[in-house]
N, C-alpha and C. Protein backbone atom coordinates (compact mmCIF):
# COMPACT_ATOMS: atom_id res chain seq x y z
N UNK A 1 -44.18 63.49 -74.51
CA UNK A 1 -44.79 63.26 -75.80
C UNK A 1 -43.88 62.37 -76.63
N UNK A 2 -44.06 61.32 -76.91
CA UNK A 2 -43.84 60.72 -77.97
C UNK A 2 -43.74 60.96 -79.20
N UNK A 3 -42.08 61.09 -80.29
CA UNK A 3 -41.68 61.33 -81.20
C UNK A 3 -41.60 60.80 -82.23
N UNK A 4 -41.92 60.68 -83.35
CA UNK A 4 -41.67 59.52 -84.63
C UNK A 4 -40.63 60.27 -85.62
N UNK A 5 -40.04 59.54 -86.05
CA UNK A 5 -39.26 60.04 -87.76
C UNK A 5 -40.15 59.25 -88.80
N UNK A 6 -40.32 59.91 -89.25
CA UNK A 6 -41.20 59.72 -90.40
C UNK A 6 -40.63 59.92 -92.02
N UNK A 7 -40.48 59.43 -92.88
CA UNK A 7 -40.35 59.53 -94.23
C UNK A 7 -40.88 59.68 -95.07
N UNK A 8 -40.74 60.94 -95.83
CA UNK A 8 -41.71 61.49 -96.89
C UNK A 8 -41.31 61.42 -98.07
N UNK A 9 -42.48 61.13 -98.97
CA UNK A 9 -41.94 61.71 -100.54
C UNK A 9 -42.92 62.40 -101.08
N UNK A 10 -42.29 63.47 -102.08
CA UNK A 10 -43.79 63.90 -102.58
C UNK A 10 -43.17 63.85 -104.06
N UNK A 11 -44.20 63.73 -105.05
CA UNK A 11 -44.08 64.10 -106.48
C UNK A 11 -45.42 64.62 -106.99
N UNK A 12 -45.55 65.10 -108.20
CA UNK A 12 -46.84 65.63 -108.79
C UNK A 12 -47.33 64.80 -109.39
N UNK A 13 -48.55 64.41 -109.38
CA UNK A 13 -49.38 63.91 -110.46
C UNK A 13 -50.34 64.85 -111.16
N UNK A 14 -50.24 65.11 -112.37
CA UNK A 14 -51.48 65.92 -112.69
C UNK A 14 -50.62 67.66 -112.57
N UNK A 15 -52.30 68.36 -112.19
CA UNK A 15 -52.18 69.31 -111.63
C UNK A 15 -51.95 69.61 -110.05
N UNK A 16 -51.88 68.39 -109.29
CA UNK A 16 -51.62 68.39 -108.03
C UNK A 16 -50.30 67.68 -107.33
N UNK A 17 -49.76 67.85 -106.34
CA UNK A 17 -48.77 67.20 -105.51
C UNK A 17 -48.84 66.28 -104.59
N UNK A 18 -48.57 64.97 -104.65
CA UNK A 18 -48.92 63.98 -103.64
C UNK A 18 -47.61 63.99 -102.46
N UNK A 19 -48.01 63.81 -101.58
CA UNK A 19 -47.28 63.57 -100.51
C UNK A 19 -47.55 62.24 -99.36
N UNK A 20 -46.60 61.32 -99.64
CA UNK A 20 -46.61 60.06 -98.91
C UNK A 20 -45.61 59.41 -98.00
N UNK A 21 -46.56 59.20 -96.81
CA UNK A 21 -45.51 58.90 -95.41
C UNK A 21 -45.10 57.26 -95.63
N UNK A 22 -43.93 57.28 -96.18
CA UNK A 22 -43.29 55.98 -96.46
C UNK A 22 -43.58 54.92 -94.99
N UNK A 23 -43.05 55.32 -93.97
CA UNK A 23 -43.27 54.34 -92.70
C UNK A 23 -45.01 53.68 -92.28
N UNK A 24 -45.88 54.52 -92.93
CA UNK A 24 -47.12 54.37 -92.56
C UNK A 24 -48.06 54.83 -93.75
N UNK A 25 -49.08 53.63 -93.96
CA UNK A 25 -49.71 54.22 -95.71
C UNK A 25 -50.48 55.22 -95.50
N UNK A 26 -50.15 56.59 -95.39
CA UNK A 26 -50.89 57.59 -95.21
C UNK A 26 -50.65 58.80 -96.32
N UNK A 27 -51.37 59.00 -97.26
CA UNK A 27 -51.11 59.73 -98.54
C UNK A 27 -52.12 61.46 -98.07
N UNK A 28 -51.99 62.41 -98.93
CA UNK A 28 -52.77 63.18 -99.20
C UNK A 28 -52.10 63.91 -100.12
N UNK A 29 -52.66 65.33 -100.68
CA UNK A 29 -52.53 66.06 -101.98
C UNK A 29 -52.75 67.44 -101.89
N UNK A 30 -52.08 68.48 -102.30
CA UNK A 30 -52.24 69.59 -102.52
C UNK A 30 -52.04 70.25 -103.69
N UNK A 31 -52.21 71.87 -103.92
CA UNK A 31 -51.97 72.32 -105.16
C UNK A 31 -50.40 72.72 -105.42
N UNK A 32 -49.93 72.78 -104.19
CA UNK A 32 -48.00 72.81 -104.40
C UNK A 32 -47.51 71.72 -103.61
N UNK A 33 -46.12 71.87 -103.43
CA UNK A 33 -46.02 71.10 -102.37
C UNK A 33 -46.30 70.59 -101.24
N UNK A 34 -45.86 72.22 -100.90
CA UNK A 34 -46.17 72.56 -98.98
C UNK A 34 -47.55 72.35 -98.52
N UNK A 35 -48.89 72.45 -99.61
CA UNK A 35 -49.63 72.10 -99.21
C UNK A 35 -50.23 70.64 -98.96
N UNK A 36 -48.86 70.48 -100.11
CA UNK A 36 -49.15 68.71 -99.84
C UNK A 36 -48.83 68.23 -98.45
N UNK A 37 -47.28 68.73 -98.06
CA UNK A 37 -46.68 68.30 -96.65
C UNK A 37 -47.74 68.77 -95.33
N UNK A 38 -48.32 69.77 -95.39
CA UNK A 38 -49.18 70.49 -94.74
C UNK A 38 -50.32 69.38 -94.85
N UNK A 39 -50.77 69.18 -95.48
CA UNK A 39 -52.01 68.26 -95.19
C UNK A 39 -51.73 66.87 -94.99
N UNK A 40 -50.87 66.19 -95.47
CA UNK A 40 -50.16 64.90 -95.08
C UNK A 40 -49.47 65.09 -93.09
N UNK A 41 -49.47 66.37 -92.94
CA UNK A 41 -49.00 66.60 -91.20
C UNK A 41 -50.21 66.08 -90.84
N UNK A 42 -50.77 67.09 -91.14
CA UNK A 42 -52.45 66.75 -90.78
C UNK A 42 -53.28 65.54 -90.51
N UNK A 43 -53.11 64.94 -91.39
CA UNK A 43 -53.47 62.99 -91.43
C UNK A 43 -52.66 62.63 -90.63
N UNK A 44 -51.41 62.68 -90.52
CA UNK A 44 -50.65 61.79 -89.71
C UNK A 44 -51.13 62.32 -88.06
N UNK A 45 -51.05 63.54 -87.85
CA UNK A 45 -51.73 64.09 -86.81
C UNK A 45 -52.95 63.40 -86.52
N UNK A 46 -54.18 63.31 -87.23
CA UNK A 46 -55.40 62.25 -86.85
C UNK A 46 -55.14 60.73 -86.68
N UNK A 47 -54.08 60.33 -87.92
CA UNK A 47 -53.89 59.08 -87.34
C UNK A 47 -53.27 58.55 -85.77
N UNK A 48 -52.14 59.85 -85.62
CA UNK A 48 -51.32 59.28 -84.28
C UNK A 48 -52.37 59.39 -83.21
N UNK A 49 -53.43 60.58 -83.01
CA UNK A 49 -54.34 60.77 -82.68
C UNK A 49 -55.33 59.74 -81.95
N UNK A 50 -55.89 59.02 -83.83
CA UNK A 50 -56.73 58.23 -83.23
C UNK A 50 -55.82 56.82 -82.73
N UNK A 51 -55.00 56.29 -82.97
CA UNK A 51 -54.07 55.30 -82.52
C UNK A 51 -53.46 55.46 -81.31
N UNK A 52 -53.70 56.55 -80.46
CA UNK A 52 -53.99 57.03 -78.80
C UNK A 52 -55.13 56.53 -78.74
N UNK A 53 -56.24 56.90 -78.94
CA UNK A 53 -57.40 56.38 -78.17
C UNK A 53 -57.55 55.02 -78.36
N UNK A 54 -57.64 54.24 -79.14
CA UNK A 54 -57.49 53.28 -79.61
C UNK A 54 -57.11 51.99 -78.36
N UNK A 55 -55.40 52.70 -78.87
CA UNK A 55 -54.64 51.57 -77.49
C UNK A 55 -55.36 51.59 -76.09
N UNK A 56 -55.52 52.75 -75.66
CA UNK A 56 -55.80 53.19 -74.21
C UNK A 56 -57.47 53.47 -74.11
N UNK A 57 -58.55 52.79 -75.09
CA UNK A 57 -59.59 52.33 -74.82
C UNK A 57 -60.35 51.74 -74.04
């Protein structure tokens, strides 16, 4: 399996927490942090995902 390092930042906007993968424009948002990092896994998970099928189409 193939590994990435990835770079995160998160800050709040609002009432919510953004979390953004610096290496790749992939954002999402939660009501704390962790749910920010937690759902930003998540996207990056569909993106690496679909960027498998993709190549090997």
């Amino acid at each position: 399996m193939e590994q990435h390092v990835l770079q995160n930042v998160v800050w709040k906007e609002g009432n919510y927490f953004v979390a953004q993968c610096l290496n790749i424009d992939i954002s999402s948002f939660g009501a704390s942090r962790e749910e920010a990092l937690t759902n930003l896994d998540e996207a990056l998970s569909l993106y690496f995902e679909d960027d498998k099928h993709m190549k090997y189409a």
